[in-house]
Protein backbone atom coordinates (compact mmCIF):
# COMPACT_ATOMS: atom_id res chain seq x y z
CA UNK A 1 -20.95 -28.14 -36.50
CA UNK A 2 -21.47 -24.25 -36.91
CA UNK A 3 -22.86 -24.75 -32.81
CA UNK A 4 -19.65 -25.96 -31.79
CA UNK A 5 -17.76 -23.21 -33.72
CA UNK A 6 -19.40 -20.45 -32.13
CA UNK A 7 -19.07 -22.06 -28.69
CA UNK A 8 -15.02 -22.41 -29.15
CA UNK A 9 -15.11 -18.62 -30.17
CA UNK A 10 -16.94 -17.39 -27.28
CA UNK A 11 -14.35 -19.22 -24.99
CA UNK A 12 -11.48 -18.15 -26.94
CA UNK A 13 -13.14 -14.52 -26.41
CA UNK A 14 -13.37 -14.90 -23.01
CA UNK A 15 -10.11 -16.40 -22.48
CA UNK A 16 -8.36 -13.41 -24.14
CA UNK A 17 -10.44 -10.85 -22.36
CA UNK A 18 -8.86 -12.34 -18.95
CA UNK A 19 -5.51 -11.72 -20.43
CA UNK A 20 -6.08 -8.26 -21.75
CA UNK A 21 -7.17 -7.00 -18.33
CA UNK A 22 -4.59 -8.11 -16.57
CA UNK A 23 -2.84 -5.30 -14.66
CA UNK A 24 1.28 -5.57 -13.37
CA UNK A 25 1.99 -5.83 -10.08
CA UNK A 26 3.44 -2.82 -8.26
CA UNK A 27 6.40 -2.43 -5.78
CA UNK A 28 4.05 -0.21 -3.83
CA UNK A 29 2.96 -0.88 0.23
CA UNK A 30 -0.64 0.61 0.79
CA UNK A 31 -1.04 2.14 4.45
CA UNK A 32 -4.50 3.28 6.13
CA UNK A 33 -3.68 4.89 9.35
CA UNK A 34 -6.09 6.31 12.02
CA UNK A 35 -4.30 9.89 13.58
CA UNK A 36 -5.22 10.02 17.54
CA UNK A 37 -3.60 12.12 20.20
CA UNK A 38 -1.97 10.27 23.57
CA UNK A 39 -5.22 9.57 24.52
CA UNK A 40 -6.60 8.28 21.78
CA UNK A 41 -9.12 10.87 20.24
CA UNK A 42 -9.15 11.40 16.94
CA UNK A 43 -7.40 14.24 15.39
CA UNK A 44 -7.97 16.21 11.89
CA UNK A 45 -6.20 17.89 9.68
CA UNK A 46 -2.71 18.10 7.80
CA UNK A 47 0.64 16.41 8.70
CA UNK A 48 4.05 16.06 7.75
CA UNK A 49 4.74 11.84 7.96
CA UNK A 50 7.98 9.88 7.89
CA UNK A 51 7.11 6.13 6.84
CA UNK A 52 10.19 3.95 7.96
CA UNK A 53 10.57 -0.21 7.56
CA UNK A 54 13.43 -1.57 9.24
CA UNK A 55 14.52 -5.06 10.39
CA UNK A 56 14.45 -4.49 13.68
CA UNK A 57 11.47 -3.56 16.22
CA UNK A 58 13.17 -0.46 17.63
CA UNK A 59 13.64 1.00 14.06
CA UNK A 60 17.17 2.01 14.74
CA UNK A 61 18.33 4.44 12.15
CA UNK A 62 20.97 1.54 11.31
CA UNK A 63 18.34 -1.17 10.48
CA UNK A 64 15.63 1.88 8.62
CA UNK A 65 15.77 -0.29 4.79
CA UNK A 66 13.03 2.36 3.16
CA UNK A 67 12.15 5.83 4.44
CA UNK A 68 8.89 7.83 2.72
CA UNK A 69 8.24 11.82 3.85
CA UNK A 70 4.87 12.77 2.75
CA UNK A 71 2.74 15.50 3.58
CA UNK A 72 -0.89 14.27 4.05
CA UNK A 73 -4.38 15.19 5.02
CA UNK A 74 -6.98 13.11 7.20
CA UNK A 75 -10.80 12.56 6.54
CA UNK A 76 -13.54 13.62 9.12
CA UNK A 77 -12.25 10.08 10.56
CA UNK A 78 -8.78 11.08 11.45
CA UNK A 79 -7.61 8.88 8.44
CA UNK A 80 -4.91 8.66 6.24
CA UNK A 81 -4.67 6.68 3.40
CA UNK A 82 -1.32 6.46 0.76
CA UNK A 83 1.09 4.14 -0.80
CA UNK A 84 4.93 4.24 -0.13
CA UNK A 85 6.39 3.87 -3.74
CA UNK A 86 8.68 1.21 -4.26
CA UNK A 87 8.67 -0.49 -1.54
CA UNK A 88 11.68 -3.29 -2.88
CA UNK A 89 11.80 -5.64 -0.06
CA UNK A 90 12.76 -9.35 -0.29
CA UNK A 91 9.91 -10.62 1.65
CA UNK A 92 11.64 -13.79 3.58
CA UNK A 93 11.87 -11.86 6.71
CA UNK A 94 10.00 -10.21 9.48
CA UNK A 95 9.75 -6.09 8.94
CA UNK A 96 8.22 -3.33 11.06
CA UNK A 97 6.50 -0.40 9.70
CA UNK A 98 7.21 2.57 12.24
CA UNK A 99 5.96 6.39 11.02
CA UNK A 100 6.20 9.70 12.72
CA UNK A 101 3.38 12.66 12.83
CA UNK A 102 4.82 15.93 13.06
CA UNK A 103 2.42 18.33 14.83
């Protein structure tokens, strides 16, 4: 009996450990981007970035539904990684991710 006790508190433990690290699930779109020039060498260093999503493939400032300015750094790679905060999209329709590199 005390076998069969012990066994139903180690699941119970381990059950409850699943639910304690359980994290919420954020609004926020993670973007790793690889900075080249027109002819497709990597570049270095630190630019200014609009992140748009819009609706429509030409991302026409009418159809732009979320718009992120960051200023960010690459690796040795040429890459940039972030997240765009709150990104609160109903996701039942087709979006494009279009982003600008000044400099």
């Amino acid at each position: 009996m005390q076998k069969e006790e012990g066994l139903l508190l180690v699941l119970t433990l381990l059950i409850l450990v699943g639910f304690v690290s359980a994290d919420s699930i954020t609004d926020d779109l993670h973007l790793t981007i690889q900075v080249t020039n027109s002819s497709g060498s990597v570049l270095t260093g630190t630019y200014a970035f609009v992140f748009n999503v819009s609706n429509s493939s030409d991302c026409a400032v009418a159809n732009i539904l979320y718009t992120n300015s960051s200023t960010l750094a690459t690796d040795t790679r040429g890459i940039i990684t972030t997240y765009l905060p709150n990104v609160t999209l109903a996701y039942d329709i087709q979006y494009w991710l279009c982003y600008y590199r000044g400099g």
